[in-house]
Protein backbone atom coordinates (compact mmCIF):
# COMPACT_ATOMS: atom_id res chain seq x y z
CA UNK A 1 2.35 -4.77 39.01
CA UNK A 2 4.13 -3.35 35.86
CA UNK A 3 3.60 -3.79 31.86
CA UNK A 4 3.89 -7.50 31.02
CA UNK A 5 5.62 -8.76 27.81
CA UNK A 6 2.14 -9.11 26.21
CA UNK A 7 0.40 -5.50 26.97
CA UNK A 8 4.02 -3.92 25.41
CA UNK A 9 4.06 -6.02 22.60
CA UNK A 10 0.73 -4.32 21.60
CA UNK A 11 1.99 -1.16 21.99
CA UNK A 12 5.01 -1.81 19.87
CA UNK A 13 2.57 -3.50 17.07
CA UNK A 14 0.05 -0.63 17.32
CA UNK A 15 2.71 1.71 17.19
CA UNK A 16 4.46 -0.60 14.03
CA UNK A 17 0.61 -0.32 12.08
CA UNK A 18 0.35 3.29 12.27
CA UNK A 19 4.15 4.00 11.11
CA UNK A 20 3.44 1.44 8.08
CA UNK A 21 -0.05 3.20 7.48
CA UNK A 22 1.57 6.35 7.60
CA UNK A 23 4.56 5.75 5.40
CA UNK A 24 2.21 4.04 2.75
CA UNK A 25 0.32 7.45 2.59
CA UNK A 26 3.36 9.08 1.94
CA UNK A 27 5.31 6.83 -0.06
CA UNK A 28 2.53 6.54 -3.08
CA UNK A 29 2.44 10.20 -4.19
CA UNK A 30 6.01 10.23 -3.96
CA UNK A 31 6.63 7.01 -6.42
CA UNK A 32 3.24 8.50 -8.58
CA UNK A 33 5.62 11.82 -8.94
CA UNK A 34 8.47 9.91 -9.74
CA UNK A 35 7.05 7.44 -12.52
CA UNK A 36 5.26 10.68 -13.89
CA UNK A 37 8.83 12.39 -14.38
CA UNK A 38 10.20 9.84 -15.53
CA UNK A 39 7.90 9.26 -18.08
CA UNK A 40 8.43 13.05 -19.56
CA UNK A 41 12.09 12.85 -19.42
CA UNK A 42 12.36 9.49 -21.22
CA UNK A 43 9.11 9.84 -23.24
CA UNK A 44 7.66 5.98 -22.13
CA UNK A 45 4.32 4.93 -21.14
CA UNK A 46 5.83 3.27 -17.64
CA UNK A 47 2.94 5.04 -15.65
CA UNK A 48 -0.04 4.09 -18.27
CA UNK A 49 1.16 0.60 -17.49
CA UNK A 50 1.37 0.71 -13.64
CA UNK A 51 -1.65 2.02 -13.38
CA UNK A 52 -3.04 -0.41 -15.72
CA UNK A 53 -1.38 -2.86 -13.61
CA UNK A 54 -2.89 -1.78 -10.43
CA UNK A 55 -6.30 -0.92 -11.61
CA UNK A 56 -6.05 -4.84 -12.75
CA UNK A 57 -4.62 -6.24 -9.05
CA UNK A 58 -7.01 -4.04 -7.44
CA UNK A 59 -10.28 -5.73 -9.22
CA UNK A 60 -8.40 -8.88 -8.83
CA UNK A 61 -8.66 -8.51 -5.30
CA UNK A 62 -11.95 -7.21 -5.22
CA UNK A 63 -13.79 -10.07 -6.85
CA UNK A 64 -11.81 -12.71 -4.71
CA UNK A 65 -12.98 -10.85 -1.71
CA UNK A 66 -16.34 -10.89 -3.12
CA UNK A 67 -15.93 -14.75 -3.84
CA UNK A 68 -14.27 -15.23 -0.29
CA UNK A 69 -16.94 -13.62 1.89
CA UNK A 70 -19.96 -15.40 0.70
CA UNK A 71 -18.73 -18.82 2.15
């Protein structure tokens, strides 16, 4: 009996998560290094903002997790 459809399907999506995770981990400092040079060569605040933007999404997302869970 071989590998059905279904067992190499999870091996393609397992495969699929780790790439994305891995790429994500890469990507980030790569953009962070870019915003930060391009903030020195055009003297903006583009990076203060992001971040701002981020830290804002990211407690966003905490409190509707928060709010989520408890039902």
């Amino acid at each position: 009996m071989g590998i059905g459809i279904d067992s190499r399907f999870r091996l393609v999506s397992e495969y699929i998560r780790y790439y994305l995770h891995f790429s994500t981990i890469v990507m980030i400092p790569m953009l962070i290094s870019k915003l930060i040079k391009g903030d020195k060569v055009n003297d903006t605040e583009n990076f203060k903002f992001s971040m701002y933007n981020i830290l804002i999404s990211g407690v966003i997302l905490g409190i509707l997790f928060f709010v989520i869970s408890k039902n």
